[in-house]
Protein backbone atom coordinates (compact mmCIF):
# COMPACT_ATOMS: atom_id res chain seq x y z
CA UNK A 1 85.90 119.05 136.87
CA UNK A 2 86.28 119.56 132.99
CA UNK A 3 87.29 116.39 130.95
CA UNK A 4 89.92 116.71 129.04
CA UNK A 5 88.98 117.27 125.11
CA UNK A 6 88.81 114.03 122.77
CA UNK A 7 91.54 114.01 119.70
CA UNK A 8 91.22 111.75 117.09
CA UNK A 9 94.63 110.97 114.75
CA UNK A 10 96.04 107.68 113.08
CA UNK A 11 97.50 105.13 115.39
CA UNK A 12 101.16 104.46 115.18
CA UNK A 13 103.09 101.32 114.44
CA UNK A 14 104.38 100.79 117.88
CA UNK A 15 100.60 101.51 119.27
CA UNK A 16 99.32 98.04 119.20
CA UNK A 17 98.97 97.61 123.10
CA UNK A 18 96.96 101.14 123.50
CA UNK A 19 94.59 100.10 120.68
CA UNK A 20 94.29 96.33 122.24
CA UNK A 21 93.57 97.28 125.30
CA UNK A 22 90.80 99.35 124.36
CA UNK A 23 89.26 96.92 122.07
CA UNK A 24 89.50 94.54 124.87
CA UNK A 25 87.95 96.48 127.74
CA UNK A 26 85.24 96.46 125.10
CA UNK A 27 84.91 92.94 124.54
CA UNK A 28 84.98 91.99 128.35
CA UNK A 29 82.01 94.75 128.72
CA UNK A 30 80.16 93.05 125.88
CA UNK A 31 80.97 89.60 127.69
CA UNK A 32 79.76 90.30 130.56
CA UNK A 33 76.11 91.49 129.22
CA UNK A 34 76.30 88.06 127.51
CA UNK A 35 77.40 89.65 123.94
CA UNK A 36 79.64 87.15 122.07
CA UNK A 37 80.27 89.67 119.70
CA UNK A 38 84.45 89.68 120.04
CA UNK A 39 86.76 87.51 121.46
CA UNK A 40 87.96 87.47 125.32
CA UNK A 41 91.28 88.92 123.95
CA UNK A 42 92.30 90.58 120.28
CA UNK A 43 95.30 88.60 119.45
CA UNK A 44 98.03 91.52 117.93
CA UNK A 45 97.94 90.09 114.23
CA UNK A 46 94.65 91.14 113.69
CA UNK A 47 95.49 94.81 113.88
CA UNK A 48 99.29 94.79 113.31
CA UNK A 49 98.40 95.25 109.69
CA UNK A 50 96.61 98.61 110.43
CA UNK A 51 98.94 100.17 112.28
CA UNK A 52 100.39 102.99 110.77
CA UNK A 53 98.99 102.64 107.12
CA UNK A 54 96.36 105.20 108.44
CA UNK A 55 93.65 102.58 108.99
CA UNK A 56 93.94 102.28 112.69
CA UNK A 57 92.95 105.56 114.66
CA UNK A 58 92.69 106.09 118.30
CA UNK A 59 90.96 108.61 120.45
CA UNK A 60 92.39 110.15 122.93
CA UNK A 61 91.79 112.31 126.22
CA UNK A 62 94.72 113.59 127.76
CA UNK A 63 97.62 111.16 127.49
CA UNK A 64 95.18 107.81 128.08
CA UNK A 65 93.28 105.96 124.76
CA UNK A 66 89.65 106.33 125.30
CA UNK A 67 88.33 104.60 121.67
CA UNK A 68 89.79 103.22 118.82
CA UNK A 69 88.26 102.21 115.34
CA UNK A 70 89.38 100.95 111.72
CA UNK A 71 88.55 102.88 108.68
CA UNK A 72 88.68 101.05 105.54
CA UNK A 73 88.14 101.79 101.77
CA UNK A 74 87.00 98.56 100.47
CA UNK A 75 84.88 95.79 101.98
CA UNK A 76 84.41 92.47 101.08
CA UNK A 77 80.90 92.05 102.75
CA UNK A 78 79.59 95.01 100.33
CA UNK A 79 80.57 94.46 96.83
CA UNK A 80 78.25 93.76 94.09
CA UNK A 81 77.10 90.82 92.24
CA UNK A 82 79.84 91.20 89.93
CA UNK A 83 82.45 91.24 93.04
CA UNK A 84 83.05 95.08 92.82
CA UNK A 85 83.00 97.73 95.40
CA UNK A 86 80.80 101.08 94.14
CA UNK A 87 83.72 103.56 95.52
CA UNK A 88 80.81 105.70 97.47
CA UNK A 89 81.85 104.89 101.04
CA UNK A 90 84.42 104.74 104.58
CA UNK A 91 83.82 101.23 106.16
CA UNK A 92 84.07 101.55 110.02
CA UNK A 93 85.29 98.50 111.84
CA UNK A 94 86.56 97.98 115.35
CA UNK A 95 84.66 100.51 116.67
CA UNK A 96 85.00 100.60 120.92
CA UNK A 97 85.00 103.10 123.15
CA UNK A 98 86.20 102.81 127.14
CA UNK A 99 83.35 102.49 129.24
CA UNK A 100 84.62 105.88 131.28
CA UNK A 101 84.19 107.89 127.78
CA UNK A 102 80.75 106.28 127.11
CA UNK A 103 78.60 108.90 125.46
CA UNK A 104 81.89 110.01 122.73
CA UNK A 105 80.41 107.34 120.21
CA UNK A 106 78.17 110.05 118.43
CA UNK A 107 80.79 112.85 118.34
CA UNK A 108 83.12 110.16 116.67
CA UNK A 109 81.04 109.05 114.42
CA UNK A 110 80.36 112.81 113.08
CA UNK A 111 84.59 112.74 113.20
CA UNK A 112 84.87 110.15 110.67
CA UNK A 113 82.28 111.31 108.16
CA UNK A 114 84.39 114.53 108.12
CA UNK A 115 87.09 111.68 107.34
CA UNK A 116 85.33 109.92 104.82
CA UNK A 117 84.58 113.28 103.11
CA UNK A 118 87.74 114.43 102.85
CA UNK A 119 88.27 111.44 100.82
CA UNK A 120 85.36 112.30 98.15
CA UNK A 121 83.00 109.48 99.69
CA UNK A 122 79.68 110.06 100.81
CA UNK A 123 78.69 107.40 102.76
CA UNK A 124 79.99 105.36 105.93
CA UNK A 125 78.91 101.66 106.19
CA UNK A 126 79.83 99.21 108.67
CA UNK A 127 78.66 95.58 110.24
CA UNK A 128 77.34 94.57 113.61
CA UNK A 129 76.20 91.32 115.14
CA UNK A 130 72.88 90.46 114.00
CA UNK A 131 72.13 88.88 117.45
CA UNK A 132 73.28 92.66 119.17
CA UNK A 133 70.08 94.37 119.53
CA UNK A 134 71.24 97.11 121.57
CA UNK A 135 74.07 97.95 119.55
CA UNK A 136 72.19 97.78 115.97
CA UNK A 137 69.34 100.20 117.81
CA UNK A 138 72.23 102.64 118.53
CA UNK A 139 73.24 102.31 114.85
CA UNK A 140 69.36 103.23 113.86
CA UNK A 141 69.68 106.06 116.22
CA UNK A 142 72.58 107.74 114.78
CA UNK A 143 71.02 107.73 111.23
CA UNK A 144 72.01 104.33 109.68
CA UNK A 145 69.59 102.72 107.72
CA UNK A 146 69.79 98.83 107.87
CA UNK A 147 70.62 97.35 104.81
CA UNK A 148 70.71 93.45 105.11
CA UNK A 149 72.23 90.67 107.03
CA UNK A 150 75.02 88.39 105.50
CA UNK A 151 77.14 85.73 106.45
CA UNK A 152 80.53 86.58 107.22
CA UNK A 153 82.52 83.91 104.54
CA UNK A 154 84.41 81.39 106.20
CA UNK A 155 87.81 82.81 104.93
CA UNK A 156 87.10 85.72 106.80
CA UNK A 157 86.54 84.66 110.69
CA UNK A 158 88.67 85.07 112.61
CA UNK A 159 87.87 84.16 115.98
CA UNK A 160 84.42 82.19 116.06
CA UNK A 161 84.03 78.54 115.70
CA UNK A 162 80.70 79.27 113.36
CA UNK A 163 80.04 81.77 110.82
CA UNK A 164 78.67 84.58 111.89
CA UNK A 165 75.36 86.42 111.14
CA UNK A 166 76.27 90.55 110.47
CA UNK A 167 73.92 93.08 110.01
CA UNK A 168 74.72 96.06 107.80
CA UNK A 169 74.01 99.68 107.76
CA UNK A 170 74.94 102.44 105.77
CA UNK A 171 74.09 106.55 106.66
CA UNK A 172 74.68 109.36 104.19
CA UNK A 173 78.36 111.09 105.80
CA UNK A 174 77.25 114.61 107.54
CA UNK A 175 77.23 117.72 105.82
């Protein structure tokens, strides 16, 4: 049997449920492997504000979401000394993928450098768990080079009790 192919586009306002859903089935995966990485259950204000502004996208195959991810222009966990941002890169965040489509994570990836190109950046960044060893060796893997750990500032959590440890990484977008 042939899967049906993967299609990547911007999520719409009234999408919120699809792109929940997915990022929960990832959190409960990462639960149960003992990764606190996400809560039990995204609450729907903490991607309302994505939806349709062309920040939110979702994967698809066939009619059912299979991933979902945030791309963003700015981030506050990369900008210089003097508080700015150098205007070179796509920040992913919210990355998941649906355990059935495990194995897609690459071919998006290589999807949203084409995305981050076509807005005259030439880099992708993003943040992981420090404590997620599995999950920052699959960043190394895919051609990110680690570039610190920070602490995410307390005006930024939003759904630990702590402040947590992030580890970020950076890869030249795909030619």
């Amino acid at each position: 049997m042939i899967a049906d192919p993967v299609t990547v586009r911007p999520a719409r306002p009234d999408e919120g449920p699809a792109v929940l859903a997915v990022l929960d089935d990832a959190a409960a995966w990462l639960a149960a492997r003992g990764v606190a990485q996400w809560p039990a259950a995204f609450r729907p204000e903490y991607v309302e504000p994505s939806l349709g502004s062309g920040r939110m996208w979702l994967a698809e195959s066939g009619d059912a979401a299979v991933a979902t991810f945030a791309l963003e222009w700015t981030d506050p966990l990369w900008v210089d000394a003097a508080g700015e941002d150098d205007g070179s890169a796509g920040y992913l965040h919210r990355f998941a993928v649906r355990r059935g489509h495990a194995g897609i994570g690459g071919t998006l990836l290589d999807w949203i450098d084409g995305e981050i190109r076509r807005h005259g950046r030439d880099r992708m960044r993003l943040d992981c768990d420090a404590a997620n060893t599995r999950l920052r060796a699959y960043y190394a893997d895919a051609g990110f080079e680690h570039r610190g750990d920070v602490l995410i500032p307390l005006e930024h959590v939003r759904w630990s009790s702590g402040q947590p440890l992030v580890s970020r990484y950076e890869r030249p977008v795909v030619r």
